[in-house]
PDB file of N, CA and C in Angstrom:
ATOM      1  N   UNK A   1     182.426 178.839  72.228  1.00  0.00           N
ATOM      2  CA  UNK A   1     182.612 177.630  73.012  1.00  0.00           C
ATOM      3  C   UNK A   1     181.747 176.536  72.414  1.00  0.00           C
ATOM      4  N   UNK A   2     182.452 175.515  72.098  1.00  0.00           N
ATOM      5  CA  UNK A   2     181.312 174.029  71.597  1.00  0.00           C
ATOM      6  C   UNK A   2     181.285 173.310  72.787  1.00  0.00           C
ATOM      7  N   UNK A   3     180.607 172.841  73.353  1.00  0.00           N
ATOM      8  CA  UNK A   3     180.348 172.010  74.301  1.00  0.00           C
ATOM      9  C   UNK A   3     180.558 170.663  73.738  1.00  0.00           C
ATOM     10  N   UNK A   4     180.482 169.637  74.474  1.00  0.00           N
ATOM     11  CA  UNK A   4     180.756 168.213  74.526  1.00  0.00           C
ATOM     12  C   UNK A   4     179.423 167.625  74.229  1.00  0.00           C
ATOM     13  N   UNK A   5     179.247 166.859  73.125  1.00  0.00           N
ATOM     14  CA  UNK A   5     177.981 166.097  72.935  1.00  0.00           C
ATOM     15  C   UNK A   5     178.946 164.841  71.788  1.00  0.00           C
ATOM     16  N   UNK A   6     178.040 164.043  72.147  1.00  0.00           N
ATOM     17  CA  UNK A   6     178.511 162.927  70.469  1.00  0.00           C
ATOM     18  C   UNK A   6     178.156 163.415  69.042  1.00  0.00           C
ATOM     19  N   UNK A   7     177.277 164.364  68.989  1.00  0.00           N
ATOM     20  CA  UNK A   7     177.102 164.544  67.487  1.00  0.00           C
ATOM     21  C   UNK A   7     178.335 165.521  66.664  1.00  0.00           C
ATOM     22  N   UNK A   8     178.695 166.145  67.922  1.00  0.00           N
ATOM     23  CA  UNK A   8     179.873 167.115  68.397  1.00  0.00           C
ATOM     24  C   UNK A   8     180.994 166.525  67.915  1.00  0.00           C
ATOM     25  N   UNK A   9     181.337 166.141  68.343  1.00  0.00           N
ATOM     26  CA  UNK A   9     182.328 165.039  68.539  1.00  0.00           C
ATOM     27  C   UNK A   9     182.688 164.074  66.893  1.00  0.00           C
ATOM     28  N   UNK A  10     181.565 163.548  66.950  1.00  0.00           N
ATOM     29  CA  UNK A  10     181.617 162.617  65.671  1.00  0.00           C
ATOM     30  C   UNK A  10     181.937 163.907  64.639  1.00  0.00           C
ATOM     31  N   UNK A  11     181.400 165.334  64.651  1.00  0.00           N
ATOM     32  CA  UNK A  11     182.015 165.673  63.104  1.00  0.00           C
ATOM     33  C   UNK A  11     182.697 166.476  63.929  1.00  0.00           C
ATOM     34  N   UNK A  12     183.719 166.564  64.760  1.00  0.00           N
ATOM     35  CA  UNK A  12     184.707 167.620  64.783  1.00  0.00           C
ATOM     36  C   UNK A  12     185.603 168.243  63.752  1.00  0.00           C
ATOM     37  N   UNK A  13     185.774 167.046  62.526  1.00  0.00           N
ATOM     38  CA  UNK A  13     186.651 167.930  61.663  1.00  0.00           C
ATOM     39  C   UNK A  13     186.019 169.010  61.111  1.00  0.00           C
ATOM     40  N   UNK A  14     184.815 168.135  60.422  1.00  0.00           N
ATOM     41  CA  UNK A  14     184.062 169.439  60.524  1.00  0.00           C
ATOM     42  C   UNK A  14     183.859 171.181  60.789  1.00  0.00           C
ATOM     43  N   UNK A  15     183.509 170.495  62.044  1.00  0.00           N
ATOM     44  CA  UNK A  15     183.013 172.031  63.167  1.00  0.00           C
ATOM     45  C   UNK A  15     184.208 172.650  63.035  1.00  0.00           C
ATOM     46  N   UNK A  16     184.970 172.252  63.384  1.00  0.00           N
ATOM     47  CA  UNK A  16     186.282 172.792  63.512  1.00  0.00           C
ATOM     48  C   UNK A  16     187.050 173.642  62.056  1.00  0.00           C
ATOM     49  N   UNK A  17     186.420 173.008  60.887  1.00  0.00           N
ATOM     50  CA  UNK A  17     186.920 173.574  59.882  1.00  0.00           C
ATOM     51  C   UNK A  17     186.081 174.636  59.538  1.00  0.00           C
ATOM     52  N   UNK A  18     184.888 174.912  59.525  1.00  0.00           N
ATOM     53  CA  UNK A  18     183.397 175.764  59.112  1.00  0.00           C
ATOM     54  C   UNK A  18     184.063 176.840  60.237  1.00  0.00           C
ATOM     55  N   UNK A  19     184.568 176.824  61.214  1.00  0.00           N
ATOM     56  CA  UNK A  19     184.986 177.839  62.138  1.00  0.00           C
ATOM     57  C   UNK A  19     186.041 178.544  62.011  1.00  0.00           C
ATOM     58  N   UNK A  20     187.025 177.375  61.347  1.00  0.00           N
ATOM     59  CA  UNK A  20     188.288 178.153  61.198  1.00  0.00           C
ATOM     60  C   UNK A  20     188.050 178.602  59.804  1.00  0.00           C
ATOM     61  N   UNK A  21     187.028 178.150  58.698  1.00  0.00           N
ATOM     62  CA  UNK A  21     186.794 179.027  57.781  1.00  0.00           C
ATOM     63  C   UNK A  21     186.236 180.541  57.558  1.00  0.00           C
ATOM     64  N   UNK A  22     185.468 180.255  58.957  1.00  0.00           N
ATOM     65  CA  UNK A  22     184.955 182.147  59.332  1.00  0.00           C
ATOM     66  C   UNK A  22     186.359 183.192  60.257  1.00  0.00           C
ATOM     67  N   UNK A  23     187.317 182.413  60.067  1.00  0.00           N
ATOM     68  CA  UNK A  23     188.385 183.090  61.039  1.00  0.00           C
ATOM     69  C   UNK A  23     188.168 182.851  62.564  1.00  0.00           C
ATOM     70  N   UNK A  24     187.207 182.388  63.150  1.00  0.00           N
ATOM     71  CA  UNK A  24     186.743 182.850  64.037  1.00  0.00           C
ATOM     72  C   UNK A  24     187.536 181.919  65.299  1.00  0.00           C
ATOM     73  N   UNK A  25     188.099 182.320  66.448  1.00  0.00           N
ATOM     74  CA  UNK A  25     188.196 181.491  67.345  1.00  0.00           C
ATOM     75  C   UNK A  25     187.383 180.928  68.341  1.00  0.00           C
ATOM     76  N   UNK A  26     187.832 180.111  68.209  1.00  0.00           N
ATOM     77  CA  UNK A  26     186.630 178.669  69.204  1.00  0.00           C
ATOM     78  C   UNK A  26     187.402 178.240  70.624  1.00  0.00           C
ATOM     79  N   UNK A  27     187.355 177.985  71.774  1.00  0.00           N
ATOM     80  CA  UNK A  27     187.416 176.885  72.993  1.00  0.00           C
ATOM     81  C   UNK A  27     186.578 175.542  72.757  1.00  0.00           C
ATOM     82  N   UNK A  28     187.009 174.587  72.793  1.00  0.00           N
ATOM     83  CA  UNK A  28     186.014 173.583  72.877  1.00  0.00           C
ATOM     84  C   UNK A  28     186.180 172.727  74.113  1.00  0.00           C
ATOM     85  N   UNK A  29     184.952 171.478  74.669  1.00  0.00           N
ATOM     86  CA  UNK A  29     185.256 170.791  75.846  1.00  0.00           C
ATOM     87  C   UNK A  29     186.237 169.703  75.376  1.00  0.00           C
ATOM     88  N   UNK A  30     186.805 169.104  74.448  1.00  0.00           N
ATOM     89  CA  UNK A  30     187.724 168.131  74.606  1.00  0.00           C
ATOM     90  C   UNK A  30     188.680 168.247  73.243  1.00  0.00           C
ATOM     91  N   UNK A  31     189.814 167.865  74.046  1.00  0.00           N
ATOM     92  CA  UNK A  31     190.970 168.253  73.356  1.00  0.00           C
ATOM     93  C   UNK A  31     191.125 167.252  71.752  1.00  0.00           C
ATOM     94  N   UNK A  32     190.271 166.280  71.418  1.00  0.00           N
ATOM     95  CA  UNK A  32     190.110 165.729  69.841  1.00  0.00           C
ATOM     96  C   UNK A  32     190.166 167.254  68.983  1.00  0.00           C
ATOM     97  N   UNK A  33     189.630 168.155  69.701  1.00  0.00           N
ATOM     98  CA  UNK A  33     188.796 169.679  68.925  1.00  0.00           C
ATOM     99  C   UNK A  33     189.787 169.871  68.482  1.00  0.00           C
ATOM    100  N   UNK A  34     191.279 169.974  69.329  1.00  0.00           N
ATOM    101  CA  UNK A  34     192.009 171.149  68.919  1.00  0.00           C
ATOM    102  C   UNK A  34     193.272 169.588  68.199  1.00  0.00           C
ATOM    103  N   UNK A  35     193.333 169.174  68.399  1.00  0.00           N
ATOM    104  CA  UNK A  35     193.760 168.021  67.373  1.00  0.00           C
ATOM    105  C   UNK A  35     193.386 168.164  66.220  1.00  0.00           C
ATOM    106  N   UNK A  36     191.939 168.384  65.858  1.00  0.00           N
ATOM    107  CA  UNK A  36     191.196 168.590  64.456  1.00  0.00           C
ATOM    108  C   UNK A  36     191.423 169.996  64.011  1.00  0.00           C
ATOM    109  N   UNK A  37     192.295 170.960  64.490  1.00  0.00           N
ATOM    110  CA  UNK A  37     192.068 171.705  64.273  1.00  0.00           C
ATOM    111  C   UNK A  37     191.498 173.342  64.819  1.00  0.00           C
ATOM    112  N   UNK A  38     191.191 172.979  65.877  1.00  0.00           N
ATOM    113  CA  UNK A  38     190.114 174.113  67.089  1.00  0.00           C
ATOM    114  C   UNK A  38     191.369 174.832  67.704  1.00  0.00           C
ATOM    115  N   UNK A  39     190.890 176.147  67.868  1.00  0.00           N
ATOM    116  CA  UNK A  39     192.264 176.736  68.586  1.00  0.00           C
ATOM    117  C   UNK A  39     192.838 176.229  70.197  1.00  0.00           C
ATOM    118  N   UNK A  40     192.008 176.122  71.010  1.00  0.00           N
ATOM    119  CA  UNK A  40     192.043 175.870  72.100  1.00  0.00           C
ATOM    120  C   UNK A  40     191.051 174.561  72.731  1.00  0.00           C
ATOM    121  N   UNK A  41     191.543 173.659  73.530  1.00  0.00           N
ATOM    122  CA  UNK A  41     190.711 173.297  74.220  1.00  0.00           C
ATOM    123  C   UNK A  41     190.621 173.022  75.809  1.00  0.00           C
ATOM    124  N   UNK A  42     189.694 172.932  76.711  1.00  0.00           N
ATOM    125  CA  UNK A  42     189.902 172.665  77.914  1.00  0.00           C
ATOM    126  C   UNK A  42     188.470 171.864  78.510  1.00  0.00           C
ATOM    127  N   UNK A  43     188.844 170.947  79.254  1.00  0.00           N
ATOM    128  CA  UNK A  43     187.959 170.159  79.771  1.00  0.00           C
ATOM    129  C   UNK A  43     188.447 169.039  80.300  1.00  0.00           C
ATOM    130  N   UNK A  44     187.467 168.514  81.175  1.00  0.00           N
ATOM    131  CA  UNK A  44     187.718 167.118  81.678  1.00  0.00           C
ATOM    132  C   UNK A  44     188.786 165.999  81.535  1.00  0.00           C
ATOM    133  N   UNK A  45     189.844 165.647  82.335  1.00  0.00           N
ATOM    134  CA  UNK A  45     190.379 164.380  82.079  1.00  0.00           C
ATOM    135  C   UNK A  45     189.537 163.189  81.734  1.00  0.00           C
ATOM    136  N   UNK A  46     189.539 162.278  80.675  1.00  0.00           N
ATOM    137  CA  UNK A  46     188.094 161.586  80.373  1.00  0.00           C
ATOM    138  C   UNK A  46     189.091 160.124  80.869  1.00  0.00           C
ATOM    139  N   UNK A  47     190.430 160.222  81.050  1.00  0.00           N
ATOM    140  CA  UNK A  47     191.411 158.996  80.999  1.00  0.00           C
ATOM    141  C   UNK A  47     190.770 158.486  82.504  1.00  0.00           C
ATOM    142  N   UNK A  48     190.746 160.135  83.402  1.00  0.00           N
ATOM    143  CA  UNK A  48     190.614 160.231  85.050  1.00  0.00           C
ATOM    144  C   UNK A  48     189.064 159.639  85.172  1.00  0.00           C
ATOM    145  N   UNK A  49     188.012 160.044  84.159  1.00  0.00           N
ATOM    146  CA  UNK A  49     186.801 159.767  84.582  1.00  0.00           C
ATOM    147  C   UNK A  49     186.276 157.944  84.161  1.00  0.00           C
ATOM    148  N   UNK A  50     187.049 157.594  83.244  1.00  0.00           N
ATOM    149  CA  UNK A  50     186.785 156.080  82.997  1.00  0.00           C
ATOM    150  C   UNK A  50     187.612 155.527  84.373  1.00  0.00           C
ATOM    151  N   UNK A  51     188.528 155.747  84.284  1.00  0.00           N
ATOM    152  CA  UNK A  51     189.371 154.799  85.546  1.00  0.00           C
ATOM    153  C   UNK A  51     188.519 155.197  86.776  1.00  0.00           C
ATOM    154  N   UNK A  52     187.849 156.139  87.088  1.00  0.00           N
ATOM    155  CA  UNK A  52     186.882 155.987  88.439  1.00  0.00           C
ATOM    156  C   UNK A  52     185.536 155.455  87.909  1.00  0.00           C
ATOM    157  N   UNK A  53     185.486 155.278  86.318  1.00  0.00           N
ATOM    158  CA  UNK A  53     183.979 154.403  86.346  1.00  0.00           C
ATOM    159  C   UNK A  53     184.194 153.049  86.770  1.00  0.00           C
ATOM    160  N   UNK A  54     185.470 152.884  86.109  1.00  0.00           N
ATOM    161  CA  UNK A  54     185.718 150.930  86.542  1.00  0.00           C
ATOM    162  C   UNK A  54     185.621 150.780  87.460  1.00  0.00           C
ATOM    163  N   UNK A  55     186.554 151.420  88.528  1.00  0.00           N
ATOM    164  CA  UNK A  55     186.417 151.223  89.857  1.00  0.00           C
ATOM    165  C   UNK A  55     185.131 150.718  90.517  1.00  0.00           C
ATOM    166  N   UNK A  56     183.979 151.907  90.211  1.00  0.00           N
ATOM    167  CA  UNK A  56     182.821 151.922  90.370  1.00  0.00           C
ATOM    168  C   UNK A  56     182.100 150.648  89.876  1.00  0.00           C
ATOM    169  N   UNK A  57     182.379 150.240  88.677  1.00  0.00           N
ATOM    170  CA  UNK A  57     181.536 149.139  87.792  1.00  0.00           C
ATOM    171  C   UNK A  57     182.052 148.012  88.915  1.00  0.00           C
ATOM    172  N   UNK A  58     183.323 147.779  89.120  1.00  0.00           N
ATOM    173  CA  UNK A  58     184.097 146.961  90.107  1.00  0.00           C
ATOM    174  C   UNK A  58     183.206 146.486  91.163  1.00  0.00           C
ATOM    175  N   UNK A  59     183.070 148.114  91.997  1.00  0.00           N
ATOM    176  CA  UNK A  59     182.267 148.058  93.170  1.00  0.00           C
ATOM    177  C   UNK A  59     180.918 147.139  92.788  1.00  0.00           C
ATOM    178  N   UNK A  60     180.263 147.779  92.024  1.00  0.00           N
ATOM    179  CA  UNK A  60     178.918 147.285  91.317  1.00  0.00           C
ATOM    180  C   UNK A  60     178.746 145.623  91.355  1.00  0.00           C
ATOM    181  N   UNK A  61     180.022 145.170  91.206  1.00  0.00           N
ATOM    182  CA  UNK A  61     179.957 144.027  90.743  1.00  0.00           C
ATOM    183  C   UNK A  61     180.283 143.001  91.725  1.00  0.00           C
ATOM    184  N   UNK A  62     180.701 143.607  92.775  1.00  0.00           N
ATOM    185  CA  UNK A  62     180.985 143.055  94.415  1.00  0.00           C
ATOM    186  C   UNK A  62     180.258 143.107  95.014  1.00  0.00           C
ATOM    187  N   UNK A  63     178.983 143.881  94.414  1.00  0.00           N
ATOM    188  CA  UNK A  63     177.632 144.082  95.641  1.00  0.00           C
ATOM    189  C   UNK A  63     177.422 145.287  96.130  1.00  0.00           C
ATOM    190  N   UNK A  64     178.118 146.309  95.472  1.00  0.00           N
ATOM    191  CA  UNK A  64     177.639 147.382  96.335  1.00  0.00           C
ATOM    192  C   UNK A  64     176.778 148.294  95.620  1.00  0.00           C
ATOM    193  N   UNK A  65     176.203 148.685  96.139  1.00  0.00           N
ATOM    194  CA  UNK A  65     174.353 149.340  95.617  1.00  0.00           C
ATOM    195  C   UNK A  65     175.227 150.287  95.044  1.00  0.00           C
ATOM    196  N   UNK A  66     174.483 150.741  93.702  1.00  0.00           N
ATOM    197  CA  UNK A  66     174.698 151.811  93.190  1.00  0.00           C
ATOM    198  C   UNK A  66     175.068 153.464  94.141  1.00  0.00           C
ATOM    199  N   UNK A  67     173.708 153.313  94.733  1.00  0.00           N
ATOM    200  CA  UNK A  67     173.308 154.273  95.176  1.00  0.00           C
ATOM    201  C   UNK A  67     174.409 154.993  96.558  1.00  0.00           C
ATOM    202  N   UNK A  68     174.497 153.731  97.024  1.00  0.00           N
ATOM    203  CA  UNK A  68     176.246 153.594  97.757  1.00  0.00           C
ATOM    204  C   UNK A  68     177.250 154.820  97.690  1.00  0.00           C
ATOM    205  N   UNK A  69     177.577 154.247  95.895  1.00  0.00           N
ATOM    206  CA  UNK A  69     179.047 154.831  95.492  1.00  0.00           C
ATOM    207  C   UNK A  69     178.691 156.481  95.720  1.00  0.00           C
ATOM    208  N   UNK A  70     179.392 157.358  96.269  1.00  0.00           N
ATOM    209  CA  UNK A  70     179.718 158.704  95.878  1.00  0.00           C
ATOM    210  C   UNK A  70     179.859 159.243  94.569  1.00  0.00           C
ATOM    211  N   UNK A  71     179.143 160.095  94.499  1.00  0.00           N
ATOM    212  CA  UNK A  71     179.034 161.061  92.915  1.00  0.00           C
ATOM    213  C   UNK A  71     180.610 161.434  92.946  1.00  0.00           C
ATOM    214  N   UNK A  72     181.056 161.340  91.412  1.00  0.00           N
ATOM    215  CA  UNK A  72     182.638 161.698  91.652  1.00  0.00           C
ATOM    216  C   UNK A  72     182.547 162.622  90.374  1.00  0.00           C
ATOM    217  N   UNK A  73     182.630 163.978  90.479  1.00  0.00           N
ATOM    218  CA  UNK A  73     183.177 164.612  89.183  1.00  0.00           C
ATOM    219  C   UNK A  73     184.652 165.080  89.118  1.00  0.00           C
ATOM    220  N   UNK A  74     184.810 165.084  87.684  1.00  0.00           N
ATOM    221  CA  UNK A  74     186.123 165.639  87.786  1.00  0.00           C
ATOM    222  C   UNK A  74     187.114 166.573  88.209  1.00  0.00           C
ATOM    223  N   UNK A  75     188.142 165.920  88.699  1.00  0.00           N
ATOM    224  CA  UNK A  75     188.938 166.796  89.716  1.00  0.00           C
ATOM    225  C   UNK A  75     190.246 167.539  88.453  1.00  0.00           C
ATOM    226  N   UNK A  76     190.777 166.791  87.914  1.00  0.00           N
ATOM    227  CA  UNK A  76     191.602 166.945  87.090  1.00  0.00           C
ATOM    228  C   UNK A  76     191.369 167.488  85.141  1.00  0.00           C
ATOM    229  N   UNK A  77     191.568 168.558  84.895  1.00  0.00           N
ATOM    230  CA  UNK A  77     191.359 169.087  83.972  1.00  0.00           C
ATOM    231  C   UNK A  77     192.215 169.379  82.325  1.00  0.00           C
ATOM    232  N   UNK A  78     192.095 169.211  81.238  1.00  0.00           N
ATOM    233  CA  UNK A  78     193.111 169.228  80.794  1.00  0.00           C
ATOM    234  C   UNK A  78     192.886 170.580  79.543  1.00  0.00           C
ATOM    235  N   UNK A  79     194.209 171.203  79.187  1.00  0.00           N
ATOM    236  CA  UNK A  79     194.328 172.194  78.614  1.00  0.00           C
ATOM    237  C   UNK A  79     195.022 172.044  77.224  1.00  0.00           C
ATOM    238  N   UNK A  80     194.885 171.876  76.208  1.00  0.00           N
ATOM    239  CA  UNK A  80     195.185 171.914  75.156  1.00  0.00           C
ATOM    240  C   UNK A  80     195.638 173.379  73.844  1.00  0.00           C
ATOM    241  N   UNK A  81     196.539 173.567  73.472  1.00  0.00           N
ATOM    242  CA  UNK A  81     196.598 174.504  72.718  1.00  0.00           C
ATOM    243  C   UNK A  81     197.036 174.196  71.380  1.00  0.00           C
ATOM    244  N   UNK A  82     196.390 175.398  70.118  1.00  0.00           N
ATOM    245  CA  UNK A  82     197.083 174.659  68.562  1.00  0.00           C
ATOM    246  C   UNK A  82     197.328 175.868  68.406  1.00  0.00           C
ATOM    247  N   UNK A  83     199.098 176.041  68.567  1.00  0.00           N
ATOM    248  CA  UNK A  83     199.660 177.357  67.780  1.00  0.00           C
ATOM    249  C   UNK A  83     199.383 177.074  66.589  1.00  0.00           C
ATOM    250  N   UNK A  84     199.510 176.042  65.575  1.00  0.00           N
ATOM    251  CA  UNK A  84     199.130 176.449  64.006  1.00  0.00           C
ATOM    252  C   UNK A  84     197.683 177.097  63.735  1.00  0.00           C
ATOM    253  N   UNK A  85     196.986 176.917  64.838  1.00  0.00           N
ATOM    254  CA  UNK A  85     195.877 177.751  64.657  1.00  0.00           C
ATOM    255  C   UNK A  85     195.656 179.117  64.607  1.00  0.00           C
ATOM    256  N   UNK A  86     196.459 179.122  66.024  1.00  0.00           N
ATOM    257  CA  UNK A  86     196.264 180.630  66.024  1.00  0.00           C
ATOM    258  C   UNK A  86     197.395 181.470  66.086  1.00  0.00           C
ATOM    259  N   UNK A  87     198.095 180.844  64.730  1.00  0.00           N
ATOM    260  CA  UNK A  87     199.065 181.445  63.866  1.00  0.00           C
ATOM    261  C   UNK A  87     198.188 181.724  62.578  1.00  0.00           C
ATOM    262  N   UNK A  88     197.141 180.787  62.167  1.00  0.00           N
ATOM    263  CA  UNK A  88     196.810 181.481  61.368  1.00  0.00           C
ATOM    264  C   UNK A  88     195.659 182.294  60.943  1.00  0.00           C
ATOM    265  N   UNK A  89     195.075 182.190  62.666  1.00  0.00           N
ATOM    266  CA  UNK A  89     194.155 183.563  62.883  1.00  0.00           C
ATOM    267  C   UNK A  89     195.060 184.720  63.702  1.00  0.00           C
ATOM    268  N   UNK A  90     195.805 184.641  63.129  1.00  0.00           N
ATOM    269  CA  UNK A  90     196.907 186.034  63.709  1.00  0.00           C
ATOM    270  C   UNK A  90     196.725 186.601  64.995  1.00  0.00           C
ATOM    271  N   UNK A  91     196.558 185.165  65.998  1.00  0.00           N
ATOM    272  CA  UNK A  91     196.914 185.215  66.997  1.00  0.00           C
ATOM    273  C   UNK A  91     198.073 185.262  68.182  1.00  0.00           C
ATOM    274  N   UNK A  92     198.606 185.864  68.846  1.00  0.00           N
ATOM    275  CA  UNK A  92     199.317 185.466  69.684  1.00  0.00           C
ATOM    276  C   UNK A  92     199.118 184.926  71.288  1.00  0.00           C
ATOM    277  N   UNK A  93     199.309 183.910  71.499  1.00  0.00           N
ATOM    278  CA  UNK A  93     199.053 183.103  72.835  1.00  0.00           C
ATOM    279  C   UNK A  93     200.461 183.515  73.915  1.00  0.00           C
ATOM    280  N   UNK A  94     199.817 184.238  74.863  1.00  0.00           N
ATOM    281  CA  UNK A  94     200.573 184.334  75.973  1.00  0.00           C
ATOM    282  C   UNK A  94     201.502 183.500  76.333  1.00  0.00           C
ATOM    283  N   UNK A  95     202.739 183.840  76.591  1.00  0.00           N
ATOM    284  CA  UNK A  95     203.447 182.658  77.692  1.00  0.00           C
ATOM    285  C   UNK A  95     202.959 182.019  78.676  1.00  0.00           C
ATOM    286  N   UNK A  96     202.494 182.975  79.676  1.00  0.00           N
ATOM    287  CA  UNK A  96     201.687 182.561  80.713  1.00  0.00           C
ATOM    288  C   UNK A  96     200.495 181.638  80.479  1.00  0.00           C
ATOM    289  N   UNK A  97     199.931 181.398  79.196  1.00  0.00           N
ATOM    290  CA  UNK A  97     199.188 180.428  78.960  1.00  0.00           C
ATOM    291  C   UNK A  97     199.466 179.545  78.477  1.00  0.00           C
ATOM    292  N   UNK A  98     200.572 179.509  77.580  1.00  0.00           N
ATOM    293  CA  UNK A  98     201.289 178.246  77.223  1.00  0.00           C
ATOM    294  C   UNK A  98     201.914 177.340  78.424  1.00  0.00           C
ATOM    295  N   UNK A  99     202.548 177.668  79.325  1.00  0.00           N
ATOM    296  CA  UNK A  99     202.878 177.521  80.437  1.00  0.00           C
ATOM    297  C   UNK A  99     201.834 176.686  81.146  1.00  0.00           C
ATOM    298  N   UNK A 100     200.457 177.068  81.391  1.00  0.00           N
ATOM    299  CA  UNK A 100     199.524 176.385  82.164  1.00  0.00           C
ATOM    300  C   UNK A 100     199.001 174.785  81.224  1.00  0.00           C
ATOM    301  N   UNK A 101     199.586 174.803  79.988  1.00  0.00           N
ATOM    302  CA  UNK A 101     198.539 173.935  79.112  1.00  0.00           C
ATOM    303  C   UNK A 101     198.901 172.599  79.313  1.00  0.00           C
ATOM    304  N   UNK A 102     198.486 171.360  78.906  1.00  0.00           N
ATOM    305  CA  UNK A 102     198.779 170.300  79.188  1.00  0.00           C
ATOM    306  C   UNK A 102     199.784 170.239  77.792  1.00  0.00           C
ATOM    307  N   UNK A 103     199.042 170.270  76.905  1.00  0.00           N
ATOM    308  CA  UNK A 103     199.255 169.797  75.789  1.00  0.00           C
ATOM    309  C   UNK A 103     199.281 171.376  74.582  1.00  0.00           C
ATOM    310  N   UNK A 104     200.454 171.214  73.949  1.00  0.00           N
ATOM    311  CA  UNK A 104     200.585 172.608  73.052  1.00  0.00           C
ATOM    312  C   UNK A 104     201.101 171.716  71.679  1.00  0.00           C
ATOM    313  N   UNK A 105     200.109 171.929  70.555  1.00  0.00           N
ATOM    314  CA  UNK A 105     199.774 171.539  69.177  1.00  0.00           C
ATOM    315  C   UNK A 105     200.951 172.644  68.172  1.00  0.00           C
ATOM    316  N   UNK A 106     201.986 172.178  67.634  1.00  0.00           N
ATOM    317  CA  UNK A 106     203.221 173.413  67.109  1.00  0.00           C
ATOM    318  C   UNK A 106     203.229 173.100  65.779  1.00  0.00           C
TER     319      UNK A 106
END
């Protein structure tokens, strides 16, 4: 599992390639991963978490105390899959998981 950080992020092709060079399969938190390459990813709607920051910045900007707004984490999650991946770690991905994914990489 790679977690979500910016340094993360900034070299995903990277990470993603040094991993798929050891064969090895990876999950990562955001779906750029498996775009670059990563077999799987799942995490956070980030589309869902900016559109409740504006809101918020909105509020902010009408007067209402920070401290005010309600903590909002994410409700909505997204699932990503790269069959070319794990086609060519001689994987096979369930139906039943293809089925749940947002997004499937062919």
């Amino acid at each position: 599992m790679v977690t979500s950080n910016p340094d993360a992020f900034e070299n995903r092709v990277l990470i993603t390639g040094l991993i798929g060079q050891a064969r090895r399969p990876a999950v990562y938190a955001e779906y750029e991963f498996a775009e670059a390459g990563g077999l799987m990813a799942y995490g956070a709607d980030f589309l869902e978490l900016s559109r409740r920051a504006a809101g918020d910045i909105d509020a902010i900007l009408r007067g209402t105390k920070p401290g005010d707004i309600p903590f909002f984490g994410g409700q909505r999650f997204k699932l990503t899959i790269n069959l070319k991946t794990a086609k060519a770690l001689g994987l096979t991905v369930p139906q039943s998981l293809l089925a749940l994914a947002n997004e499937v990489i062919e």
